[in-house]
C-alpha atoms as a PDB file:
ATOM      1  CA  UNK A   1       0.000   0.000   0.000  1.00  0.00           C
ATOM      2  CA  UNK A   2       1.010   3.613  -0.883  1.00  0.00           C
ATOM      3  CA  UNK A   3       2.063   5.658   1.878  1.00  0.00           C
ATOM      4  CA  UNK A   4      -1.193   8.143   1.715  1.00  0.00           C
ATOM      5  CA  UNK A   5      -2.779  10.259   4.489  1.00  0.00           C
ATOM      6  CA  UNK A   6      -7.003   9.487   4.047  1.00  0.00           C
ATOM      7  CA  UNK A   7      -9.558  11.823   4.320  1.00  0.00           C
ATOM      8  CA  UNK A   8     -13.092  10.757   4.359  1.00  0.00           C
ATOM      9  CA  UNK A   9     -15.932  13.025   2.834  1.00  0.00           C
ATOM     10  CA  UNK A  10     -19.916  12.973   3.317  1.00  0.00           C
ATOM     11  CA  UNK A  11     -22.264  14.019   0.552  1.00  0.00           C
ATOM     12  CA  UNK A  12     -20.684  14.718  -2.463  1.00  0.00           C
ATOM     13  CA  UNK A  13     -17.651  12.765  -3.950  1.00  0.00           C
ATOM     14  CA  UNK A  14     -14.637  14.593  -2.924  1.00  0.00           C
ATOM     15  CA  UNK A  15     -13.381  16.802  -5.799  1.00  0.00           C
ATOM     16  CA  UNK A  16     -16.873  18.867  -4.837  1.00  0.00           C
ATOM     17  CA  UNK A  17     -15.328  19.595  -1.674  1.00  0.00           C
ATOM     18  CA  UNK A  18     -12.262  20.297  -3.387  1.00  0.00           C
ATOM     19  CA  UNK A  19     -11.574  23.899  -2.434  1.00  0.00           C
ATOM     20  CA  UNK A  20     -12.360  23.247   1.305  1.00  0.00           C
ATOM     21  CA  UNK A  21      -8.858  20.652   1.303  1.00  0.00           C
ATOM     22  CA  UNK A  22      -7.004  23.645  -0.679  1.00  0.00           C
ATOM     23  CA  UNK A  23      -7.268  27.291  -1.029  1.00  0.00           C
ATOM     24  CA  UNK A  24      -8.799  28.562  -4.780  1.00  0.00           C
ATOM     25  CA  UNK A  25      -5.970  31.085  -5.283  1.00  0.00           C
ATOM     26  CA  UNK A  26      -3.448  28.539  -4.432  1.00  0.00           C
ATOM     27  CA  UNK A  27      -4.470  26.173  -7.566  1.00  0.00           C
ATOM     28  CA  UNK A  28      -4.709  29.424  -9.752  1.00  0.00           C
ATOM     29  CA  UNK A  29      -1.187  30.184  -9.202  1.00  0.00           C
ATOM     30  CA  UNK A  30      -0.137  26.632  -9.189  1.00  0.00           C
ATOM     31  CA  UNK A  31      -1.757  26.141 -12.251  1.00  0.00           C
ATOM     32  CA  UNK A  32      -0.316  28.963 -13.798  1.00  0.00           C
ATOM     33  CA  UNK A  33       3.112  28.302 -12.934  1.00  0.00           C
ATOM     34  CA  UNK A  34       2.976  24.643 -14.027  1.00  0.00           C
ATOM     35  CA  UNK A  35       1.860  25.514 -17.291  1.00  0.00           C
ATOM     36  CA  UNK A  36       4.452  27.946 -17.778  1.00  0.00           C
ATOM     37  CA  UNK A  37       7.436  25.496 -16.712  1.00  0.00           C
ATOM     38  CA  UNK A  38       5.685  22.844 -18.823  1.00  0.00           C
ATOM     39  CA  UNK A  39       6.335  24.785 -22.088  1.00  0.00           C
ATOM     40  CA  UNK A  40       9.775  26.591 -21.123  1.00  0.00           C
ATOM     41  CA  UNK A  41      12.522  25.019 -22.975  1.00  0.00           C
ATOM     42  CA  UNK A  42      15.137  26.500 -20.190  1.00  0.00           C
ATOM     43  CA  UNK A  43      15.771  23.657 -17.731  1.00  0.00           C
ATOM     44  CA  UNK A  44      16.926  26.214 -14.942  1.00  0.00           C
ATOM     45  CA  UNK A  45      14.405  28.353 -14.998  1.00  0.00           C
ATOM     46  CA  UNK A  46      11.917  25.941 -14.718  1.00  0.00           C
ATOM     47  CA  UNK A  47      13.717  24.328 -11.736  1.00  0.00           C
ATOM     48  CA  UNK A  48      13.754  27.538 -10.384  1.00  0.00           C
ATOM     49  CA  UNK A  49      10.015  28.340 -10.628  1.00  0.00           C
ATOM     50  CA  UNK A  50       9.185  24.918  -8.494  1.00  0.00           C
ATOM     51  CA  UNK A  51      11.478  25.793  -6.216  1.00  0.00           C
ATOM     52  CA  UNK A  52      10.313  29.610  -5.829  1.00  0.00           C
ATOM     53  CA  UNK A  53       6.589  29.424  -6.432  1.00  0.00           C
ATOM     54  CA  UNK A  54       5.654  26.149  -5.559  1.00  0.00           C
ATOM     55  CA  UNK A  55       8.120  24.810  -3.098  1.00  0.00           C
ATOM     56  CA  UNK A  56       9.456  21.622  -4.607  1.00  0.00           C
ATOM     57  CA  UNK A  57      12.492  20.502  -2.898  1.00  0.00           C
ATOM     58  CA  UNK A  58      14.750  19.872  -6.584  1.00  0.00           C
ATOM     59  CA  UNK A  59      18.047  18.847  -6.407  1.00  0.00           C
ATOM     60  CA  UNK A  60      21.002  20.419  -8.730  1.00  0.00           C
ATOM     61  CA  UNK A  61      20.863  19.653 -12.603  1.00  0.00           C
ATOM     62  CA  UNK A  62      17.860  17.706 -12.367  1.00  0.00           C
ATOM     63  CA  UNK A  63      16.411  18.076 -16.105  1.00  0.00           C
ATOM     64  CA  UNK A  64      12.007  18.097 -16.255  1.00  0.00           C
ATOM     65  CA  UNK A  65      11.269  17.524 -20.285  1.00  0.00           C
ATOM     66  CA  UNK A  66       8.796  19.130 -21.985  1.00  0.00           C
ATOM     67  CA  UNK A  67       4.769  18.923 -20.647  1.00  0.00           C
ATOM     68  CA  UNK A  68       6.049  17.240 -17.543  1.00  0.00           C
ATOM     69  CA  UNK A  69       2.422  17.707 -15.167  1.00  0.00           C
ATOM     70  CA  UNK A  70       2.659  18.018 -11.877  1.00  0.00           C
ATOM     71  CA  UNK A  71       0.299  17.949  -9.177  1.00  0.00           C
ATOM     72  CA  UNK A  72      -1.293  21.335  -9.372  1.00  0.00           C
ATOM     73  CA  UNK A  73      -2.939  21.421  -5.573  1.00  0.00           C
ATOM     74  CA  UNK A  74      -0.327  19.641  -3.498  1.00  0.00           C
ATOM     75  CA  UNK A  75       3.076  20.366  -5.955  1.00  0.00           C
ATOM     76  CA  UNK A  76       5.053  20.701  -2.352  1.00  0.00           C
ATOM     77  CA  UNK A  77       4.744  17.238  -1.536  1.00  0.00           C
ATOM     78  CA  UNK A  78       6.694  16.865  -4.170  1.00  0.00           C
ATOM     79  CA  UNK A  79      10.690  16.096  -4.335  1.00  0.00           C
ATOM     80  CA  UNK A  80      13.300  15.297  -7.047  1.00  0.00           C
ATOM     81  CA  UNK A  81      16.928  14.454  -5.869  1.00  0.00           C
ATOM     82  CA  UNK A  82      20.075  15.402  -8.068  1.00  0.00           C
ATOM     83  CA  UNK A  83      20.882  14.747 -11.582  1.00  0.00           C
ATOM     84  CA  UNK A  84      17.421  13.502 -12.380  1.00  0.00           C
ATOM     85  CA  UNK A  85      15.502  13.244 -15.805  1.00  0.00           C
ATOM     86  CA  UNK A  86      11.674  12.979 -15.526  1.00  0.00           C
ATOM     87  CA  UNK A  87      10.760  12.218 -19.235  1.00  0.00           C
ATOM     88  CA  UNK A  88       8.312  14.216 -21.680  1.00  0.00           C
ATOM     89  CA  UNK A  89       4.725  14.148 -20.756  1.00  0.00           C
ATOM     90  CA  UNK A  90       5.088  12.390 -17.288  1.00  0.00           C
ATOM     91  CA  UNK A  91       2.641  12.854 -14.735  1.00  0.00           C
ATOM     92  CA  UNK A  92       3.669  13.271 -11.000  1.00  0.00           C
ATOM     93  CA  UNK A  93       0.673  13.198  -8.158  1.00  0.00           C
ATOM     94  CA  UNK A  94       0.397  14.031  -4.862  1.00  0.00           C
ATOM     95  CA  UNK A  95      -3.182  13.276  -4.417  1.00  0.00           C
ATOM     96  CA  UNK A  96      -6.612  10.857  -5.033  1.00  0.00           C
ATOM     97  CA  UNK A  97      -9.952  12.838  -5.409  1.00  0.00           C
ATOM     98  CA  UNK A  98     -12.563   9.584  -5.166  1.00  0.00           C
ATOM     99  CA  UNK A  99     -16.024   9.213  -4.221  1.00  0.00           C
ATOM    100  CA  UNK A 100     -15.941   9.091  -0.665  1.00  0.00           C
ATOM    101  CA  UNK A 101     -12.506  10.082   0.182  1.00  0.00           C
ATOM    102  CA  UNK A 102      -9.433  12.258  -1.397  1.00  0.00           C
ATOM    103  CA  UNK A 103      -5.927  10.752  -0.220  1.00  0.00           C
ATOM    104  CA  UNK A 104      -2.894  12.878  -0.030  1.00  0.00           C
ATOM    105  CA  UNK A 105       0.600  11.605  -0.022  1.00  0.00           C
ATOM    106  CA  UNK A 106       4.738  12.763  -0.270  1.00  0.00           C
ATOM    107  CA  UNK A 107       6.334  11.552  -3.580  1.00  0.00           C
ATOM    108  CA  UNK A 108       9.983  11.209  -3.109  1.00  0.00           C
ATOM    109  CA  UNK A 109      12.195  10.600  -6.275  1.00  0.00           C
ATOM    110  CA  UNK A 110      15.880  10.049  -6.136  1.00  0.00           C
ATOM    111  CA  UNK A 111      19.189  10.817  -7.351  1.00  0.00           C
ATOM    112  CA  UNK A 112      19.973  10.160 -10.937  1.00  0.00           C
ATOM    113  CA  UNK A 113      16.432   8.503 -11.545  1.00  0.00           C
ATOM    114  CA  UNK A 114      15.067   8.346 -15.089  1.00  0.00           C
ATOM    115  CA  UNK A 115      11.652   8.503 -15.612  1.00  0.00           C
ATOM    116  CA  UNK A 116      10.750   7.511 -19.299  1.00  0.00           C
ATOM    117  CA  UNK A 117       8.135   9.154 -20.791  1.00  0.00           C
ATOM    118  CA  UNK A 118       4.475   9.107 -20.290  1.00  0.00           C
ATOM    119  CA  UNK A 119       4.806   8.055 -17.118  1.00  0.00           C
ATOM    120  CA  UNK A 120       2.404   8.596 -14.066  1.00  0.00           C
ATOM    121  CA  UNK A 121       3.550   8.114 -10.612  1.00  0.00           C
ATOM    122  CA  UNK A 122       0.647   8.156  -8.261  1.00  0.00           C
ATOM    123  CA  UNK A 123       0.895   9.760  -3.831  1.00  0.00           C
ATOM    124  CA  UNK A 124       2.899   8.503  -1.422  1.00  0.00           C
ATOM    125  CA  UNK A 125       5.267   6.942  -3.928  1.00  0.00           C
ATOM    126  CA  UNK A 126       9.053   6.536  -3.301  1.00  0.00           C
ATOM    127  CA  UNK A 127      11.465   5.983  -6.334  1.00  0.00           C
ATOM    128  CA  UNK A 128      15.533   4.831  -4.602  1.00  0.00           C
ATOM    129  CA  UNK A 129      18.255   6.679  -5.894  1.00  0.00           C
ATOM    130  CA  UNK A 130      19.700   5.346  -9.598  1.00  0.00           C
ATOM    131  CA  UNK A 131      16.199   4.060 -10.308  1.00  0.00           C
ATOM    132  CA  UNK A 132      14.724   3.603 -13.735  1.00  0.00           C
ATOM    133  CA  UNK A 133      11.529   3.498 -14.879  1.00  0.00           C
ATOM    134  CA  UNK A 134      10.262   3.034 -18.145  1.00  0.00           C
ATOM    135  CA  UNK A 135       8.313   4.748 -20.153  1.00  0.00           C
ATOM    136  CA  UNK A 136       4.595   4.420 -19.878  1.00  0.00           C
ATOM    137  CA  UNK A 137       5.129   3.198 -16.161  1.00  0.00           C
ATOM    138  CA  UNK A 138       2.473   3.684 -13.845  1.00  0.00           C
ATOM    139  CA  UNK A 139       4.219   3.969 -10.878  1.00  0.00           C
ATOM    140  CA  UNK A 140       1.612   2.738  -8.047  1.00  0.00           C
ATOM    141  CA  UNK A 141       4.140   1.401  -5.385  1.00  0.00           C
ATOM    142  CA  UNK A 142       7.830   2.226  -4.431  1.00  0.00           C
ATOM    143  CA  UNK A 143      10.354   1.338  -6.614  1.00  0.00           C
ATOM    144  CA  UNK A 144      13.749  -0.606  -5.241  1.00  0.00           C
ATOM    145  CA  UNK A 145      16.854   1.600  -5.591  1.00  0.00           C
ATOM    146  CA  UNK A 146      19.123   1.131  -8.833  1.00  0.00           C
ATOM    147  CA  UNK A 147      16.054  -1.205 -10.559  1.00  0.00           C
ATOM    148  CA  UNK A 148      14.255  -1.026 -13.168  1.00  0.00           C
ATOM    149  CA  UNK A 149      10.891  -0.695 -13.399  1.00  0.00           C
ATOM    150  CA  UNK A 150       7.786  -0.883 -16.172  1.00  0.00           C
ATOM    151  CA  UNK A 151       4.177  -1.286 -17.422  1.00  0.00           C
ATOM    152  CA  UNK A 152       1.155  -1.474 -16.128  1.00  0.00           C
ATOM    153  CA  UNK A 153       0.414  -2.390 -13.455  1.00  0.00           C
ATOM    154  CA  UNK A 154       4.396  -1.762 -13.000  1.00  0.00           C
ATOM    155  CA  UNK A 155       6.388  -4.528 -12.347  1.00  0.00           C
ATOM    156  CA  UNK A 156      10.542  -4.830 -11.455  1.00  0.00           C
ATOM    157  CA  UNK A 157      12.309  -5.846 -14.896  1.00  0.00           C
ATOM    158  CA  UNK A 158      15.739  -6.059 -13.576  1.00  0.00           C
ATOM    159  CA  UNK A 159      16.833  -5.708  -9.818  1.00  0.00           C
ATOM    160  CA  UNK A 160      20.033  -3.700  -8.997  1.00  0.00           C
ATOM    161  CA  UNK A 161      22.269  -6.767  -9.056  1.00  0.00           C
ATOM    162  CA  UNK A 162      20.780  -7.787 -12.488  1.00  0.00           C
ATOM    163  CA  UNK A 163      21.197  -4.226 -13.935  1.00  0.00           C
ATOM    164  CA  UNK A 164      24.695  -4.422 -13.055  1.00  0.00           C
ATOM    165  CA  UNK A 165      25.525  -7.613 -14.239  1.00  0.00           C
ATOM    166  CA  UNK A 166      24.012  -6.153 -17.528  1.00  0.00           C
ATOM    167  CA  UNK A 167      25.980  -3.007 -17.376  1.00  0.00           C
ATOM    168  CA  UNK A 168      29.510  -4.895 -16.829  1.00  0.00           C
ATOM    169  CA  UNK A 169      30.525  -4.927 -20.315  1.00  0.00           C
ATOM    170  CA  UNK A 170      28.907  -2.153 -21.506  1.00  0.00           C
ATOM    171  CA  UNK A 171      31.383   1.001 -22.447  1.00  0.00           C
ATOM    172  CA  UNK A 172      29.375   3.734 -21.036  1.00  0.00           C
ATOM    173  CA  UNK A 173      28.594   2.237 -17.983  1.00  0.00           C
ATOM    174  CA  UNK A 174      30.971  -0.157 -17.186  1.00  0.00           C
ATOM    175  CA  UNK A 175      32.991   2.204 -15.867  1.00  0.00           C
ATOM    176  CA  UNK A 176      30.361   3.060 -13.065  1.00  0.00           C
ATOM    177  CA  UNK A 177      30.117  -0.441 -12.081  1.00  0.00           C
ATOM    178  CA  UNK A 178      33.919  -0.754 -11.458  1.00  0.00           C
END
């Protein structure tokens, strides 16, 4: 199970009680800030904009691609360790609006994680540090450090050890490995 807070509603299914779990102007400026990162083509800036205007904790040359959503009410929950790529179009959550409850939960990524593209990673999700997930991956429970990760529902490909062995005679990385 994801590590989410639950918060049960009466009436209603939650996203009508929406702006009683988050103020109106805060989504408005969320909102507007994530859609400007989203189409900026200048990694620091946009790294700069989470930081400034919506809180993030992002770690140095972490890289968002293009249309990368975040969570537009709950964006601070959010944090991305160093040297990290999360891939075109990915969404990132940080809550649940359902019928009779909305769920909010801390998504901690790593250091140098990829994230392929097209990827949603749901609340209360931790990704370990050298992770990788592929693209299309929804990401509905923590993922193992140095793994790799895909499909739906995601699944580990290749544990640390195996991703290693892989990597040993391969140029690029080999060198990490030794």
């Amino acid at each position: 199970m994801r590590k989410t807070e639950r918060f049960p509603v009466s009436g209603a299914n939650s996203l009508w009680h929406v702006y009683k779990t988050v103020p109106f102007w805060k989504v408005v400026k969320n909102f507007l800030v994530i859609q400007l990162a989203r189409y900026t083509p200048i990694l620091g800036l946009k790294n700069w904009l989470y930081r400034v205007f919506l809180r993030m904790e992002i770690g140095n040359q972490t890289s968002f691609a293009l249309m990368v959503m975040l969570d537009v009410m709950f964006p601070e929950k959010i944090s991305v360790g160093k040297n990290t790529v999360i891939g075109y179009n990915t969404t990132i959550l940080a809550h649940e609006y359902l019928i009779k409850e909305y769920r909010l939960g801390n998504v901690s990524i790593g250091n140098e994680v990829m994230i392929g593209a097209n990827s949603t990673i749901l609340p209360g999700v931790t990704i370990g540090d050298g992770a990788i997930v592929s693209a299309g991956t929804l990401v509905h429970k923590d993922v193992p450090a140095g793994s790799f990760v895909g499909g739906n529902p995601m699944k580990v490909i290749y544990t640390k050890e195996q991703l290693e062995e892989r990597r040993a005679n391969d140029p690029i990385y080999r060198k990490e490995i030794e």
